[in-house]
Protein backbone atom coordinates (compact mmCIF):
# COMPACT_ATOMS: atom_id res chain seq x y z
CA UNK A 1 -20.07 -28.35 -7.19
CA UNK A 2 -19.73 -25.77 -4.05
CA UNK A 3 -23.33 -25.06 -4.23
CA UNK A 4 -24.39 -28.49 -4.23
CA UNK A 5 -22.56 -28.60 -0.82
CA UNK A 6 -24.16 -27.31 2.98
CA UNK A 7 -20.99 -26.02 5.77
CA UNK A 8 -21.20 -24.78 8.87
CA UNK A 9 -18.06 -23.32 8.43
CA UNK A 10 -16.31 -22.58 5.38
CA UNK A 11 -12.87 -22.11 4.65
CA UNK A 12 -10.82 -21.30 1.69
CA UNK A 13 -7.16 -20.24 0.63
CA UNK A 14 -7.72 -20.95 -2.46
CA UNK A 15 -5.66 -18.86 -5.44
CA UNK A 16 -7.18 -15.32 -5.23
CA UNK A 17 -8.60 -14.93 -8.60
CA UNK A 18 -10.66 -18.47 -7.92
CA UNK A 19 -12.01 -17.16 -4.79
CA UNK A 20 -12.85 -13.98 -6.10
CA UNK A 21 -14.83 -16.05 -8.87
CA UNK A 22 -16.96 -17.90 -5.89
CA UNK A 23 -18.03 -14.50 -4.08
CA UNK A 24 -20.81 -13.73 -6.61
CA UNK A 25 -22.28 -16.83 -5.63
CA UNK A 26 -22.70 -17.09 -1.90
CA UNK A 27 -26.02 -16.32 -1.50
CA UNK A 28 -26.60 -20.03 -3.28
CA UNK A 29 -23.76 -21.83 -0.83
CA UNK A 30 -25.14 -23.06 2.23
CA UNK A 31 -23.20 -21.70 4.86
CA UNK A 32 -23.13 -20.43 8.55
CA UNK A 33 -19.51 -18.41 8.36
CA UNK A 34 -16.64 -18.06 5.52
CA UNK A 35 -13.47 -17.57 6.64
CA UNK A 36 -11.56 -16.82 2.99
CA UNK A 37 -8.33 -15.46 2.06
CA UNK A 38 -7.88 -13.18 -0.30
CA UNK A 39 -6.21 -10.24 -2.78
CA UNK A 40 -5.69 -7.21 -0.55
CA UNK A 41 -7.98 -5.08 -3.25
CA UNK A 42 -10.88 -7.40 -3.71
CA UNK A 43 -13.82 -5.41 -3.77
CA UNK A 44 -15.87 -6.68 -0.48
CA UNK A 45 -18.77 -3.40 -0.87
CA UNK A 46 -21.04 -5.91 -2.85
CA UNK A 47 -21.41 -8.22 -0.01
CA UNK A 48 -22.14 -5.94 2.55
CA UNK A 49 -25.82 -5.71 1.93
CA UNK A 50 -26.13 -9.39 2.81
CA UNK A 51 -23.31 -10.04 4.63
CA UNK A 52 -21.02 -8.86 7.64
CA UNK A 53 -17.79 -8.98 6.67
CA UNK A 54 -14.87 -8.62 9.07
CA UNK A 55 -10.89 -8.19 8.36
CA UNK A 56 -9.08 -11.00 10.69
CA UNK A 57 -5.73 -10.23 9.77
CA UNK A 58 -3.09 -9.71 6.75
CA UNK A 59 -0.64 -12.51 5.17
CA UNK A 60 2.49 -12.01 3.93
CA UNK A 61 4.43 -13.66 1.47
CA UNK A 62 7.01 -15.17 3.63
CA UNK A 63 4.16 -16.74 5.86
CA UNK A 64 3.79 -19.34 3.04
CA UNK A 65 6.00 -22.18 2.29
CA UNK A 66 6.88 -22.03 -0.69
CA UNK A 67 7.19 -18.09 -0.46
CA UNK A 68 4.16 -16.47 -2.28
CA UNK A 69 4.23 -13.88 -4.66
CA UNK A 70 1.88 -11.49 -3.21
CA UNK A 71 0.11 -10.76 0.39
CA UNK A 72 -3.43 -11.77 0.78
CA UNK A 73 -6.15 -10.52 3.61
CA UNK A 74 -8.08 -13.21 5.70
CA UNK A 75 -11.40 -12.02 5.92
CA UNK A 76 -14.81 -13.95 8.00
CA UNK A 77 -17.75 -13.29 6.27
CA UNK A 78 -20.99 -14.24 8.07
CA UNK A 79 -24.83 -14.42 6.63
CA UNK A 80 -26.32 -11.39 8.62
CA UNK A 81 -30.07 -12.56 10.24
CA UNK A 82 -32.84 -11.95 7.98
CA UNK A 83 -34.59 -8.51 9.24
């Protein structure tokens, strides 16, 4: 269904295994800029060929109401320009 979709921006706190299932596919999601959160150890090195990806800051597990189990990483990932 994401696919199917165009953003400008898009952004996603989804559970961290389901949004580690979705970055394989981002070259087929229209999209200007992700802003995601996810697992602190989420490998991000297979993006970087395509992508700039920047850390925006950490999460921990009392910033979430209810309490979560584990901290996550917010991260912006933008298409780089076409060379």
């Amino acid at each position: 269904m994401v696919p199917a979709l165009a953003f400008d921006v898009l952004l996603g706190n989804l559970p961290a295994a389901v949004t580690e299932d979705l970055l394989p596919g981002l070259d087929g999601i229209a999209f200007r800029t992700a802003v995601l959160a996810l697992d602190p150890g989420t490998d991000l090195g297979r993006l970087l060929d395509r992508f700039d990806v920047r850390h925006v800051t950490e999460l921990r597990p009392d910033d979430f109401r209810p309490r979560q189990p584990g901290r996550s990483v917010v991260v912006r990932i933008a298409r780089r320009d076409p060379a």
